[in-house]
Every structure is written in C-alpha cells, then in structure tokens.
Protein backbone atom coordinates (compact mmCIF):
# COMPACT_ATOMS: atom_id res chain seq x y z
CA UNK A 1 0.00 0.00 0.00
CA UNK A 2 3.07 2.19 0.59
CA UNK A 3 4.35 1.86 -2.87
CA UNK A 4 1.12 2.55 -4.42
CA UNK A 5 0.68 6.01 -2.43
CA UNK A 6 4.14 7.00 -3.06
CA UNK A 7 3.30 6.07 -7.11
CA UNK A 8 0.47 8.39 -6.72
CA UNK A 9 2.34 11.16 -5.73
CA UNK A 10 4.90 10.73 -7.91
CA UNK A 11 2.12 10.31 -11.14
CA UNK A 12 0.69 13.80 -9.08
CA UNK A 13 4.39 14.96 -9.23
CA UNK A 14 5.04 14.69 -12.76
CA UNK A 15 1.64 16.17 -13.64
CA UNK A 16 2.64 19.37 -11.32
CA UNK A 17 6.27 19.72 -12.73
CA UNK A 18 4.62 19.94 -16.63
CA UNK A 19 1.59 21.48 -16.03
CA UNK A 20 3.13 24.38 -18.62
CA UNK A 21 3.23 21.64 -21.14
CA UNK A 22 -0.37 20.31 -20.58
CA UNK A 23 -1.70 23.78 -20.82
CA UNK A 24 0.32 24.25 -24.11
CA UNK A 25 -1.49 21.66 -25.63
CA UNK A 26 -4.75 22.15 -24.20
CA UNK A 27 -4.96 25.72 -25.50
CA UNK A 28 -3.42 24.13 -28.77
CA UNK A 29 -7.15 21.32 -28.97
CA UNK A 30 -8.81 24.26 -28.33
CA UNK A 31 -7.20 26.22 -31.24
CA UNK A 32 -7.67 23.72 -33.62
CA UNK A 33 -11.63 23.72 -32.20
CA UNK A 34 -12.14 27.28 -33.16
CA UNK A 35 -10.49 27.25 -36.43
CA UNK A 36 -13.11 23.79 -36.96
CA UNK A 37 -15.93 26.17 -36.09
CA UNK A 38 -14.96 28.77 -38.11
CA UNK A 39 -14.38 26.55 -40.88
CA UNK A 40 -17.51 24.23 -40.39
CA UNK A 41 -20.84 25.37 -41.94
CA UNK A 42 -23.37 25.57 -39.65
CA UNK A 43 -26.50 22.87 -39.89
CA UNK A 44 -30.15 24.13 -38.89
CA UNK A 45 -32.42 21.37 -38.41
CA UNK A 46 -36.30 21.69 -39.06
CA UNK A 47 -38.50 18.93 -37.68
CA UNK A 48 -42.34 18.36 -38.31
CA UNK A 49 -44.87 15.63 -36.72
CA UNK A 50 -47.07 13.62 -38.91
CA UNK A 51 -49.73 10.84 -37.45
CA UNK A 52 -49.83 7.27 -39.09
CA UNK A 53 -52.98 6.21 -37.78
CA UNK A 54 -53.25 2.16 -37.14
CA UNK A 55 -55.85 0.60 -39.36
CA UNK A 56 -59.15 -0.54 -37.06
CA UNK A 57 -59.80 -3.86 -38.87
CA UNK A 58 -61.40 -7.11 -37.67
CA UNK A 59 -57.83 -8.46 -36.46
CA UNK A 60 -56.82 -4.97 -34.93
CA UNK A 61 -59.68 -4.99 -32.91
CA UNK A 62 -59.47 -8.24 -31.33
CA UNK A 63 -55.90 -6.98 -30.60
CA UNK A 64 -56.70 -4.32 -28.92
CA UNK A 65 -58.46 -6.42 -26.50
CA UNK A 66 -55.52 -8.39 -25.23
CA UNK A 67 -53.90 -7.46 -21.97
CA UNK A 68 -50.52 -6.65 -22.53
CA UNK A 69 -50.40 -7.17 -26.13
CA UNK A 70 -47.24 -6.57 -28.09
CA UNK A 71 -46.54 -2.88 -29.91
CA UNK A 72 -45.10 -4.76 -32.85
CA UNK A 73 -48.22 -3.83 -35.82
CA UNK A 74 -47.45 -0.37 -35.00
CA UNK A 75 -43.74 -0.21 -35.21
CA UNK A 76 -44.12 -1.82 -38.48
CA UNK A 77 -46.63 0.25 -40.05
CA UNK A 78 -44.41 3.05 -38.65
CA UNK A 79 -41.64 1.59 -40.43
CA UNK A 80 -43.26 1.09 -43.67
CA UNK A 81 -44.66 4.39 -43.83
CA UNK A 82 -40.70 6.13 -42.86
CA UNK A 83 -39.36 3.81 -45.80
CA UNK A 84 -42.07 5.09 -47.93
CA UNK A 85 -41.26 8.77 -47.17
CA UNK A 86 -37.20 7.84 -47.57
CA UNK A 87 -37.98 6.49 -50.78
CA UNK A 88 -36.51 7.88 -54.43
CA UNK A 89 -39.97 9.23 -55.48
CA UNK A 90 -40.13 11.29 -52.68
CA UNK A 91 -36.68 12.19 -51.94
CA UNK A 92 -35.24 12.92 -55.03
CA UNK A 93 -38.13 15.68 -56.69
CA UNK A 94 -36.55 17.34 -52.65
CA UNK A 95 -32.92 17.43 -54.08
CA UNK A 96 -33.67 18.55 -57.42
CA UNK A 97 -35.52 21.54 -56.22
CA UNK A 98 -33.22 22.45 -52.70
CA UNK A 99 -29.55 21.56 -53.74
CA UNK A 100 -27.53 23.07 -56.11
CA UNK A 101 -25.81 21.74 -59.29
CA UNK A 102 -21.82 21.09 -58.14
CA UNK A 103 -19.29 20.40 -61.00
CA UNK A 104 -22.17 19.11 -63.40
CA UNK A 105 -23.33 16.86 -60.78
CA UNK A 106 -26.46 16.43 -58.60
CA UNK A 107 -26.04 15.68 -55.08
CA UNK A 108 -25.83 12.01 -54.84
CA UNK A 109 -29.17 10.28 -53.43
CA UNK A 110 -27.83 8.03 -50.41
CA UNK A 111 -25.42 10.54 -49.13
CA UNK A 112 -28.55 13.17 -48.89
CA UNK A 113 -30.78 10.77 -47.32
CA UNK A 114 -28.14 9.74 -44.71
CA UNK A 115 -27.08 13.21 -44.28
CA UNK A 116 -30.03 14.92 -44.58
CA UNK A 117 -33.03 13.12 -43.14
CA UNK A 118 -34.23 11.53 -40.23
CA UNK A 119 -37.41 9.79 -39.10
CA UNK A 120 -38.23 8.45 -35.48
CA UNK A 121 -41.08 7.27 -34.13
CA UNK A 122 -42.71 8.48 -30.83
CA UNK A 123 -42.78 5.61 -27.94
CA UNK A 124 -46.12 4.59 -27.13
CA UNK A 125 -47.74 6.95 -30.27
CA UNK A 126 -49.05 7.28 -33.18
CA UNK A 127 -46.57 10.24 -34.11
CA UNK A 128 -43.61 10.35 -36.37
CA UNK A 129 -41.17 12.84 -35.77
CA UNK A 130 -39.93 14.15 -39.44
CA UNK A 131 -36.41 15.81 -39.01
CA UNK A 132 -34.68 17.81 -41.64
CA UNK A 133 -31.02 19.31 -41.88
CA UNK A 134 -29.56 22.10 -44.10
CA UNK A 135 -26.98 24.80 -44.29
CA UNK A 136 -29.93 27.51 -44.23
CA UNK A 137 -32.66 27.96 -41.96
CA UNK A 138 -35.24 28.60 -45.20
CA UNK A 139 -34.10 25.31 -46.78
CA UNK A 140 -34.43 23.50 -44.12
CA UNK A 141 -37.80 24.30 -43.82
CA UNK A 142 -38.39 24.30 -47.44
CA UNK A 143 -37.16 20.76 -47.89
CA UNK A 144 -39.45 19.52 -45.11
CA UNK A 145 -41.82 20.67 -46.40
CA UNK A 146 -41.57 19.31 -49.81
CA UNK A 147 -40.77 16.15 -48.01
CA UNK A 148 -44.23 16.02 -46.46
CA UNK A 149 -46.23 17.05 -49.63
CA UNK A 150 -43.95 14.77 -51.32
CA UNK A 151 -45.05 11.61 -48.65
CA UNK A 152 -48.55 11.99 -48.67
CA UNK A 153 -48.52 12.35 -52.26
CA UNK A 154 -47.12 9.43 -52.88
CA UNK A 155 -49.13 7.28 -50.24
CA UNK A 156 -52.76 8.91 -52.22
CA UNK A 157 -50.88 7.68 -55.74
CA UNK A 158 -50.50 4.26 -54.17
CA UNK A 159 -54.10 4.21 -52.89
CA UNK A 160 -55.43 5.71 -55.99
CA UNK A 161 -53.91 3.39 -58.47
CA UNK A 162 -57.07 1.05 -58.46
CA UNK A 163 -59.37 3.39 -58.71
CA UNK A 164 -57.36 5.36 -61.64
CA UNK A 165 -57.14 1.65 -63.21
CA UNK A 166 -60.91 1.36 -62.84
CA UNK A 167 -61.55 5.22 -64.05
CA UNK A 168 -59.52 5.05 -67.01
CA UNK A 169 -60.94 1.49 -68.46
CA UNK A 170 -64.84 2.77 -67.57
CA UNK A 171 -63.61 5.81 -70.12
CA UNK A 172 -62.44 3.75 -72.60
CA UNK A 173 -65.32 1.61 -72.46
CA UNK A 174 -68.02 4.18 -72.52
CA UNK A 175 -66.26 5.66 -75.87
CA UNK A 176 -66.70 2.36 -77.51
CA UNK A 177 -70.12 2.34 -75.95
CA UNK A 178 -71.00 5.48 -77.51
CA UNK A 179 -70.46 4.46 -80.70
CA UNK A 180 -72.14 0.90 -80.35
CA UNK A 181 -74.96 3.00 -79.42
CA UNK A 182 -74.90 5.35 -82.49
CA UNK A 183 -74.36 2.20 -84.58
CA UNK A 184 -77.72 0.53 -83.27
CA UNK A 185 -80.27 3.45 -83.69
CA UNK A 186 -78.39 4.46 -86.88
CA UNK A 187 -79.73 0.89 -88.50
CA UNK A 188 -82.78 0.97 -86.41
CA UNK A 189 -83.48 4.04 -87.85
CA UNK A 190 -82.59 2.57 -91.37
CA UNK A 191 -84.72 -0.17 -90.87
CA UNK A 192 -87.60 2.06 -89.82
CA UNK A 193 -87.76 3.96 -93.00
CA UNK A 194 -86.45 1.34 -95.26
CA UNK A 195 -90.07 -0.48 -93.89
CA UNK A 196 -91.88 2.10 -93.42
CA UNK A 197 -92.14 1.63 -90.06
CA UNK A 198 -93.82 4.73 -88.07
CA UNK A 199 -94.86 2.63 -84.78
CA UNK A 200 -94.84 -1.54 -83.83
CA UNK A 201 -97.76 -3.58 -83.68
CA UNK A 202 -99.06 -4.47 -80.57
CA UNK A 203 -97.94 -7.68 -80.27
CA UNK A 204 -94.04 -6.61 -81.49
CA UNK A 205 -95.04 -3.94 -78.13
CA UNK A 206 -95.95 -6.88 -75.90
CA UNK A 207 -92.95 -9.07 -76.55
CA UNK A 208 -91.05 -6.09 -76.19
CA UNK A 209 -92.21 -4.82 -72.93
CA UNK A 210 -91.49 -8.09 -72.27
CA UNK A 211 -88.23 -8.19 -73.56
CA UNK A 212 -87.17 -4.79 -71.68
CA UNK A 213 -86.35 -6.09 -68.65
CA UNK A 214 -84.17 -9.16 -69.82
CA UNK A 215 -82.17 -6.56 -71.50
CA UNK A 216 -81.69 -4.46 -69.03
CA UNK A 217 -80.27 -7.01 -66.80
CA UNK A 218 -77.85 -7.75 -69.64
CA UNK A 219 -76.54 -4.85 -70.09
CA UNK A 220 -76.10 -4.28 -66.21
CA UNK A 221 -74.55 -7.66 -65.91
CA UNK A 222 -71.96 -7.19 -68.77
CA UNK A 223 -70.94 -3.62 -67.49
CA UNK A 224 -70.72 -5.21 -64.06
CA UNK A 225 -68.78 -8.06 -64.97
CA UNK A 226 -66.17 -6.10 -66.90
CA UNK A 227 -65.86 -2.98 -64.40
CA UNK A 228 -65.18 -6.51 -61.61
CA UNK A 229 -62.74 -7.94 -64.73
CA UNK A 230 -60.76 -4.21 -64.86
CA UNK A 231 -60.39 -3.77 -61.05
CA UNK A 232 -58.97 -7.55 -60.33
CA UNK A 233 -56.74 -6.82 -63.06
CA UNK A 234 -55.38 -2.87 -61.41
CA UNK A 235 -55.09 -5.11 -58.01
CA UNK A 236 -53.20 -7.85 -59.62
CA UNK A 237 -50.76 -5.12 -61.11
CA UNK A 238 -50.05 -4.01 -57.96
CA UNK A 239 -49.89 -7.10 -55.54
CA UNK A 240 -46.82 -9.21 -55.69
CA UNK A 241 -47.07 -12.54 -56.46
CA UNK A 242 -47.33 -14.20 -53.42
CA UNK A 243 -50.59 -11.47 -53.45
CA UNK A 244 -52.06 -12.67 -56.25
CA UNK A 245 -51.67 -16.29 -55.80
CA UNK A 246 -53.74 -15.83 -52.17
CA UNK A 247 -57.07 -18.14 -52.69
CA UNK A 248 -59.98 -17.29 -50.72
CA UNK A 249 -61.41 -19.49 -47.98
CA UNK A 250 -64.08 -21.82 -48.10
CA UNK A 251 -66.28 -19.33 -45.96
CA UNK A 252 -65.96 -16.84 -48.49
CA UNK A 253 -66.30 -19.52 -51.26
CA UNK A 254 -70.14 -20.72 -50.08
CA UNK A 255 -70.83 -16.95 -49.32
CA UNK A 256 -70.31 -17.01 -53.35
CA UNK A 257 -72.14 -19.39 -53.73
CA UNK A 258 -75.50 -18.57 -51.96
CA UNK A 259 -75.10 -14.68 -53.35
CA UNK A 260 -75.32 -16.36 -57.54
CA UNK A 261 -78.11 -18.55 -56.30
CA UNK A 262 -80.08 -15.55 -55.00
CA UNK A 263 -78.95 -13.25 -58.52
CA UNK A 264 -80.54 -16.69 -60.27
CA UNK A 265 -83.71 -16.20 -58.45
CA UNK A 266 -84.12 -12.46 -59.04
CA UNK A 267 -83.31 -12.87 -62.44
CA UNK A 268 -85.79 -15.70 -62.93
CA UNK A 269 -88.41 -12.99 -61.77
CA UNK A 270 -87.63 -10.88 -64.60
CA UNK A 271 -90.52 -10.06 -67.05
CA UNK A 272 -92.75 -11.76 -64.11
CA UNK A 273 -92.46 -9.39 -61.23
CA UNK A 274 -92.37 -5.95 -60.76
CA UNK A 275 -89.84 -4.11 -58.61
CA UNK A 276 -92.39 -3.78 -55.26
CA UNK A 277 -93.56 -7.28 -55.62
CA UNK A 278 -93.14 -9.10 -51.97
CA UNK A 279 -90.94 -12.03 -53.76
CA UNK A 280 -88.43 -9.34 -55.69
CA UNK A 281 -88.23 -7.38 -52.05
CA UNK A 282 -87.75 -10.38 -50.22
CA UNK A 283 -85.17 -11.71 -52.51
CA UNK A 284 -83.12 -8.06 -52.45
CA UNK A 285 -83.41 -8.23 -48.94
CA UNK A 286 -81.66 -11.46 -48.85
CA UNK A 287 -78.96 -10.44 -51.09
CA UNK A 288 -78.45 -6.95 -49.36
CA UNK A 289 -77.77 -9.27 -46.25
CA UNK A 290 -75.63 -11.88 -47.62
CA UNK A 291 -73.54 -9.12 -49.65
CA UNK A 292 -72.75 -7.21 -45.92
CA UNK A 293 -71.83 -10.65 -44.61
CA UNK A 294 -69.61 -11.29 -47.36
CA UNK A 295 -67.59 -8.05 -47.22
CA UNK A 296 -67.21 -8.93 -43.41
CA UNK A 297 -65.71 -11.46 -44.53
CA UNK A 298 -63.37 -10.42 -47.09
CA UNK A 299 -61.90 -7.62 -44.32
CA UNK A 300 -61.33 -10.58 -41.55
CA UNK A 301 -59.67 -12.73 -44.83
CA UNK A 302 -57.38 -9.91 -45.98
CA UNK A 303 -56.27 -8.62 -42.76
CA UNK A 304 -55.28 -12.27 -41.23
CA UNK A 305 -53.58 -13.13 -45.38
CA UNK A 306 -52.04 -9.67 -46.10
CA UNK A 307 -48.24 -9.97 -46.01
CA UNK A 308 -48.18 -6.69 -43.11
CA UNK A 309 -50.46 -4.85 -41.31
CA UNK A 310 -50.28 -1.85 -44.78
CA UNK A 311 -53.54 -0.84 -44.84
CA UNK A 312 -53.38 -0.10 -48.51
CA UNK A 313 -52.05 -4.00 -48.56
CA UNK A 314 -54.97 -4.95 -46.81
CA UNK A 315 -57.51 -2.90 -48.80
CA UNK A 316 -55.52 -4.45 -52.31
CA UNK A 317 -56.59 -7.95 -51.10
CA UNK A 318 -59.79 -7.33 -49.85
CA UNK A 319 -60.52 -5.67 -53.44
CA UNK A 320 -58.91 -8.97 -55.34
CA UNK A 321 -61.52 -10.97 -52.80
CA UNK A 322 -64.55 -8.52 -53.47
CA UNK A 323 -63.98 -8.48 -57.55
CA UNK A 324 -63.38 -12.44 -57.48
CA UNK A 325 -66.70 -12.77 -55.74
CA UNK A 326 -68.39 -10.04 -58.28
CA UNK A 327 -67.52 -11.94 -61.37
CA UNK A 328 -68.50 -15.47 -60.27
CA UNK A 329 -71.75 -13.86 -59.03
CA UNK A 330 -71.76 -12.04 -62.73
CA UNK A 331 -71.37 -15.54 -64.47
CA UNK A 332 -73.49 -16.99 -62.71
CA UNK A 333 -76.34 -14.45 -63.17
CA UNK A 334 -75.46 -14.01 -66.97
CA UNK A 335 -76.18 -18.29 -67.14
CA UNK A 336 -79.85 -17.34 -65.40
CA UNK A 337 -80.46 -14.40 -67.84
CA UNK A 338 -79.56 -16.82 -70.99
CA UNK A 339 -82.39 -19.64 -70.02
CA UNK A 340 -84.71 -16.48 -69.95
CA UNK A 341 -83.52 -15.15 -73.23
CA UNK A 342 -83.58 -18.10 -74.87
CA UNK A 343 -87.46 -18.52 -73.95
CA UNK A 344 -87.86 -14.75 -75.14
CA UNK A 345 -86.15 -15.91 -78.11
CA UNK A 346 -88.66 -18.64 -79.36
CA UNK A 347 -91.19 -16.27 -78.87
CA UNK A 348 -89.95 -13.98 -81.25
CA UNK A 349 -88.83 -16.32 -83.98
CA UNK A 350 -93.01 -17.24 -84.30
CA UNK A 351 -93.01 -13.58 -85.10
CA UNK A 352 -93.56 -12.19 -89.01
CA UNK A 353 -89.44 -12.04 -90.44
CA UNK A 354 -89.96 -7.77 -90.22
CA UNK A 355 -91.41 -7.42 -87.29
CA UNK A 356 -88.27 -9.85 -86.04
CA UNK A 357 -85.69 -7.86 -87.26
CA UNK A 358 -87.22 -4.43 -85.81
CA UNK A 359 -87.29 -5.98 -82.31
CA UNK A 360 -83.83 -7.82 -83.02
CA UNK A 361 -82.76 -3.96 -83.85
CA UNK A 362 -84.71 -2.49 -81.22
CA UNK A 363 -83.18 -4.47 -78.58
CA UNK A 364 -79.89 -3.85 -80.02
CA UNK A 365 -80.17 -0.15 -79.58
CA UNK A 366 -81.94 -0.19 -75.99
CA UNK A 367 -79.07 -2.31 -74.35
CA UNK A 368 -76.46 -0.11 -75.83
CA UNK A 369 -78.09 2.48 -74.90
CA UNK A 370 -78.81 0.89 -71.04
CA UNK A 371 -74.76 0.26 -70.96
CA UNK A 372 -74.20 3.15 -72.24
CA UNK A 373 -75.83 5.46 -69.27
CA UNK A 374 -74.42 2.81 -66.68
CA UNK A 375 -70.91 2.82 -67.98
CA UNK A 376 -71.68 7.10 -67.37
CA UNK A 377 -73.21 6.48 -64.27
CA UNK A 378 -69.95 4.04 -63.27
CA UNK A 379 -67.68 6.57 -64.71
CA UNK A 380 -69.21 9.95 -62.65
CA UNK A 381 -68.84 7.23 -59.49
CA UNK A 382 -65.37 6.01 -60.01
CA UNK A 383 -64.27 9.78 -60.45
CA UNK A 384 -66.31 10.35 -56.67
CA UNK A 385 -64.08 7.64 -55.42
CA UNK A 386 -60.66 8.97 -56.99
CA UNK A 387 -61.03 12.04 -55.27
CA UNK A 388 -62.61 10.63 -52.26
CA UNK A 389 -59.68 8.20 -51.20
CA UNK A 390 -58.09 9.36 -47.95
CA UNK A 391 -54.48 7.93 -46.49
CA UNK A 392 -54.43 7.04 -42.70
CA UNK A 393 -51.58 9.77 -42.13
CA UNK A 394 -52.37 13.81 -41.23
CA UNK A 395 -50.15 16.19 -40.55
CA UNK A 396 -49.90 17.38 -36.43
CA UNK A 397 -47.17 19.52 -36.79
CA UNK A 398 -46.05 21.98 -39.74
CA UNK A 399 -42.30 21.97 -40.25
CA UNK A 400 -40.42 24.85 -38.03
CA UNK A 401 -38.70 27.51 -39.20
CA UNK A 402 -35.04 26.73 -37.17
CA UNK A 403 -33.90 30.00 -35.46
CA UNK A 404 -30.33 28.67 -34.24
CA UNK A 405 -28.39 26.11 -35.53
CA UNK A 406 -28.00 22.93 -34.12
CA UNK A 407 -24.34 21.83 -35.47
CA UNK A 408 -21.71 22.79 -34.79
CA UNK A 409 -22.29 24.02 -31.34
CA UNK A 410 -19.69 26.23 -29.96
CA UNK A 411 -19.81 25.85 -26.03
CA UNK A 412 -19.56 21.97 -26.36
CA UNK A 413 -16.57 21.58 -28.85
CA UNK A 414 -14.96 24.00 -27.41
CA UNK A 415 -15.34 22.74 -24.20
CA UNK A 416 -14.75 19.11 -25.02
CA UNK A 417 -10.82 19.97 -27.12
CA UNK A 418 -9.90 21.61 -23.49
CA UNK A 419 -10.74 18.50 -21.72
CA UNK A 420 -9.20 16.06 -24.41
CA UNK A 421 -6.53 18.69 -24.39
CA UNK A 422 -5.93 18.21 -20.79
CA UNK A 423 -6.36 14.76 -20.42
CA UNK A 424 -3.95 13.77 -23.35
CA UNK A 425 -1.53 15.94 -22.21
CA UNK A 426 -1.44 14.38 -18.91
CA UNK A 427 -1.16 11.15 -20.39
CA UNK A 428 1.38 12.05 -22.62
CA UNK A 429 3.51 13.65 -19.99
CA UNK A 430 2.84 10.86 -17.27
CA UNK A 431 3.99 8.38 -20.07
CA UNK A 432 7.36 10.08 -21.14
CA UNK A 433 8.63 10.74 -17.58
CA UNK A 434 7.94 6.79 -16.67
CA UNK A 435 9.13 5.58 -19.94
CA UNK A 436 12.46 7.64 -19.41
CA UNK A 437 14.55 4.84 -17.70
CA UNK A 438 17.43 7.32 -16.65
CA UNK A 439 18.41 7.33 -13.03
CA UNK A 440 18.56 10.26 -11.32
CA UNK A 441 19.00 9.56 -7.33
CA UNK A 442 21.15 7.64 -5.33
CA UNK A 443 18.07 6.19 -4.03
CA UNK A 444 17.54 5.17 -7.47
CA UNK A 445 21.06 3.21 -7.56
CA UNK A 446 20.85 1.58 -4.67
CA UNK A 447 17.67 0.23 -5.87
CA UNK A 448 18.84 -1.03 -8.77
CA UNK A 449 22.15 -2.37 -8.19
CA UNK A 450 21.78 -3.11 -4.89
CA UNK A 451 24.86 -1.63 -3.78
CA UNK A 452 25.61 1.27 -0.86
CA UNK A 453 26.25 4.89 -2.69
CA UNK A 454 30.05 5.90 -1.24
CA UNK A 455 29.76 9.48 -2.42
CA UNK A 456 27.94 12.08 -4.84
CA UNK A 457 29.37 14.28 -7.69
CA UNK A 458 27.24 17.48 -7.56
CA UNK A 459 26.07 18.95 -11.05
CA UNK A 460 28.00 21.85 -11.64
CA UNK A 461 25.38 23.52 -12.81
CA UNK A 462 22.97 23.01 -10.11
CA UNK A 463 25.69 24.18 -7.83
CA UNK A 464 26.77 27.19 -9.22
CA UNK A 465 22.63 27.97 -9.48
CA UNK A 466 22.77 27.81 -5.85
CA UNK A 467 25.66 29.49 -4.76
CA UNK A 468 24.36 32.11 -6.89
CA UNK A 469 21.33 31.85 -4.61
CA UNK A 470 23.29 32.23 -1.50
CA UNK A 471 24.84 35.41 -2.81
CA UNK A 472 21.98 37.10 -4.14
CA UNK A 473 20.02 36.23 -0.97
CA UNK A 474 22.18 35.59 1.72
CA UNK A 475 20.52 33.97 5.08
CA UNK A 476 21.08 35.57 8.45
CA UNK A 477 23.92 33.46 9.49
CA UNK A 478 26.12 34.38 6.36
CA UNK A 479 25.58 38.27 6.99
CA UNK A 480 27.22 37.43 10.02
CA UNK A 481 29.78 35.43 9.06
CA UNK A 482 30.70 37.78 6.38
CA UNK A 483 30.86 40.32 8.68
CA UNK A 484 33.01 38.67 11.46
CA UNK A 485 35.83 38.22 8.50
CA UNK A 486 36.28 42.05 7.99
C-alpha cells in the first residue's frame, strides 16, 4: 500500500512539474476547435410531426383487447410508412428543387438521405417525428416541407392506383359504348324507313315490354362483370405474387355461392315481377344481407392473409376478394339471364321475319343504350371515389422555421478539445517521464544495483545555481559570518 501512495504522488508529481506543457497543448485542442468552427458550416435542423394512424380492422380490434399485447403492428406500419417517405420518389423531386448543381453533378441520393433526413417514431404513439437538416434555416424548412407534400402524395398515388385503373378502363369503355350506341339506332333508324315503319304492332309492343327487362339485366350484368374484370386486373398489377396467388377461404367460397343462387332467383323474376312485388323485395333483402356478410368477410380474410399490417395492402386484397366474388356472381347471373332469353327468343322467332328484325334492332339499340348510361353512371362514381380516397396519415405539426443552428455548437466543442486537451496531455507527460529509464538519485542506484552509494558528484550547474542563490540572498547566518571576516 506504501508503494502505491508514493506512485500516486509521484504520477501527481510529474503532472505538477509539466503542467506548462499540458496547458500548451490544451490551449493548442482548443485552437484547432475554433479554427473547426470557423471553418464548419453551420447545420439548422427543421422537424415536423405527422400521425400514421393504425388501421381498425377485424384483427386490430381483437388486438386491442388483449392485456398486454405486443406494440409490434405499429412499429411496423411506422416503419413502412418512414421507408415510404425515404424512398426515391419522394426524396429525389426534394434534391432537385433544394440543392444546387456542383461540378455538373447532382447531389448524390444516399449521401442526402443519410445526411439529410431523419425519421423516429414516438414511444407509445401514433406520431412520427420528421427531421430535416440544411446549411440555411429557409431550406431547411423548405425541404421539409416538400418532403411532407412529397409523402402523402405518394401514399394517395399508391391508394389511388385502383381506382385510376378502374376510371380510365370505364372511359375507354363508354367511348366504344358510344359508338355501339350510335351504330344501333343508326340501322334501327334505317330499318324504320327502309319499312316504313312509323310505330310496332301491338304484339311486337308486348314481346317487347317483355323483352325490356331481360335486356336491361344484360346490359347491367356485362358492365358489371367487366368494371369486376378491370379492377382484379389494377389489383393484380399491384400485388406481388405471393398477393395474387392468395385463394380465398371456403367461408368466403359458399358466401359465393349462396349470393349467384339468390342473382338466379331475381333474375328468374324478370318479365314476371315488378320491382315492389313481396318475392323481388324479399329476394333483395336477402342479397343486401348476404352481400354485408360477405364483405365482413373479405376484411377478416385480408387482414389475417395480407403480407403486413399496410392498410393499402390490406384494402388491395380485400378488393382482389370482393372483384373475385363479383364476377363469379356475374357468371353466374349471366347463365340465369340466358335460359330467360332463350325462352324470349322462341317467342320472337313465331313472329312475321320484319317485325323480327325491328325488335332484333330495337333491342340492339336499348341495351347499348342501357350500358351506355351505366358505364356514365360508373364513370361519374369512379371519379367520386378517386377524389374521395383518404391515407391514414395527417399532418400534427407543420415543419419549423429553425432560429439557431443545431451543429456545430460552440460551447460543447470548445469545451470538449480543453478537456481532451488536458487529459492527453497528462497522459502524454505521465507516459514520457515513466518511460524515461534514466536514473537520477542515489536512491535510485541503490535500488537497482543493490549496492551502498560511497559518495555524490554534484552537477555543476545546479551548484553554481545555488551558490548564486546564497549570494543574491544571503541567510542571516552568512551576513554574520561575512561580517566577522572584515
């Protein structure tokens, strides 16, 4: 224990004896840390808060009803939605339109996102914090900002891709529909004067009252079974294909099933029945029912299948499910409507040959013109729903407008070279005098080679500093022994 505290006080020694030296090269960190600040450009950093709000399916709800459940769903729809906002489509429109051109190059993608941006969710929240840095307070908030509008436009692009799918095939559609339509009452009209034909019998009236409603449930069928067709198609572009090979269960299969048995029914009442008639109620009724069940359905199927808790993954494959079940319901009405028109059809071949090409013509032109005012109808609706489509993130927070900058700051580097200063200078002095191996006391000898010390040379030097001493200052005792010699 001796040794150590006398190893101590030497270390404490040494430290003492070159304190000049460790304050030389503290003061020379701290040099080097004010030349770095007034070298370094300053960084201002801009931050904003957006909410991701967790999608309230069937499986989130049953969640949310287990003590202690895990936080996991969150943190991965957070991290979906910060990968989304990191991505090129919404990053690099930000760099185009913040940084400048350098040496006929643009600022290189990965070093601005890892320089640049930074997301972090909020423990326990629904918030993500959105942090931005740049050279200038204004860009900083400027490129924030275009990062936000930039995010949620691209989340509303990837939610509006069906419906855009949908839009744009119900366009193209009605066009052709147009001119189907124009085609049809162009030869009816033909036909008409070619015959002479100023109004139909009564019986060609009958039949075709009769008629009317079988085509009108063609035409609806047709446009519904294509607008199904288009919109499995848009999803199927967009799911992977583990997403698109996802089969239905057998729940959702015999909900299927029991929905084209009830469109058989109601089409069977067709030409029978009007609208208000108890049977045509009772069977809508039915179908209404069996159609809510079967969406329940499809949300409990796609939230338990879908590859993550995305809620525009989710909503992709409960849209494959829902279209899947509209065109097997659409086949299987479209088989009902075919016994009927084939009965419809005997009934007009025992007609006169003229009077059986006017209705063949008539018909023509009132089911293009009945798909042509759905496909409108279908078009005005899918437009609704384009514009309609919300995202499950809003905006809590605006980005700030920094007033100080956040790197580099002064107090702390300077601070932190005149500790590292100090310290390393203390180790580096510390470390030369117990490196240096010289000897230096007789103490020293002794202790080394163990041998008694017979005499000392005095430095010369050392000695003549102290005699010089004694003259300069002499003690007491020396004034008088100087004097006694005179």
């Amino acid at each position: 224990m001796e040794e150590n505290k006398i190893y101590l006080r030497e270390l404490f020694a040494i430290v003492v004896q070159n304190l000049r030296k460790i304050l030389l090269i503290a003061l020379a960190f701290v040099g080097f840390a004010i030349l770095y600040l007034v070298i370094a450009s300053p960084i201002y950093e801009s931050e904003s808060l957006i909410r991701i709000k967790q999608p309230q399916g069937i499986a989130t709800s049953l969640l949310e009803v287990v003590p202690g459940r895990s936080e996991g769903p969150t943190n991965q729809l957070m991290s979906t939605y910060a990968e989304i906002l990191k991505s090129r489509s919404v990053i690099e429109p930000v760099i185009a339109a913040t940084e400048e051109i350098e040496s006929g190059k643009n600022v290189s993608y990965e070093n601005y996102l890892k320089e640049r941006v930074m997301t972090s969710p909020l423990k326990n929240t629904e918030i993500m914090k959105v942090t931005f840095y740049a050279n200038t307070p204004e860009v900083a908030k400027k490129a924030n900002e275009l990062v936000i509008a930039g995010f949620l436009n691209r989340l509303n692009e990837l939610s509006r891709t069906e419906q855009k799918m949908t839009k744009e095939f119900i366009a193209d559609r009605l066009s052709e529909a147009q001119k189907d339509l124009s085609s049809a009452e162009t030869a009816l009209q033909e036909f008409k004067e070619k015959n002479k034909i100023i109004e139909p019998t009564e019986s060609t009236k009958a039949i075709g009252a009769r008629v009317a409603w079988i085509d009108q449930g063609i035409a609806e069928n047709k446009v519904n079974l294509a607008t199904a067709k288009a919109r499995l198609a848009a999803i199927n572009a967009q799911l992977d294909a583990s997403g698109q090979g996802i089969s239905d269960s057998s729940t959702i299969k015999l909900y299927n099933q029991k929905l084209a048995e009830l469109e058989m029914t109601k089409a069977s009442y067709m030409g029978k029945f009007t609208e208000k008639h108890p049977k045509v109620i009772e069977v809508n009724t039915e179908i209404q029912n069996t159609r809510n069940q079967l969406q329940a359905e499809i949300n409990k199927v796609a939230s338990l299948q879908a590859a993550s808790d995305n809620a525009v993954q989710q909503n992709l494959i409960a849209g494959k499910f829902q279209s899947e079940a509209e065109i097997a319901v659409a086949n299987a009405k479209a088989n009902a409507i075919s016994a009927l028109e084939n009965t419809n059809g005997k009934a007009i071949e025992a007609m006169p040959g003229v009077e059986q090409s006017y209705l063949r013509l008539a018909r023509n032109a009132n089911v293009a013109q009945e798909i042509y005012v759905m496909l409108a109808k279908r078009l005005e609706e899918a437009k609704v729903a384009e514009a309609m489509v919300s995202t499950e993130v809003q905006v809590v927070d605006n980005p700030t407008l920094p007033k100080e900058p956040v790197q580099p700051r002064k107090i702390l580097t300077i601070s932190l070279a005149l500790l590292m200063g100090l310290i390393l200078g203390s180790v580096y002095t510390v470390s030369s005098a117990l490196l240096n191996r010289t000897i230096r006391t007789k103490e020293e000898v002794e202790s080394f080679l163990g041998l008694p010390v017979l005499g000392t040379v005095p430095d010369a030097l050392s000695l003549n500093k102290a005699n010089a001493d004694i003259n300069n200052n002499p003690s007491i005792l020396e004034k008088l022994r100087r004097v006694m010699e005179k």
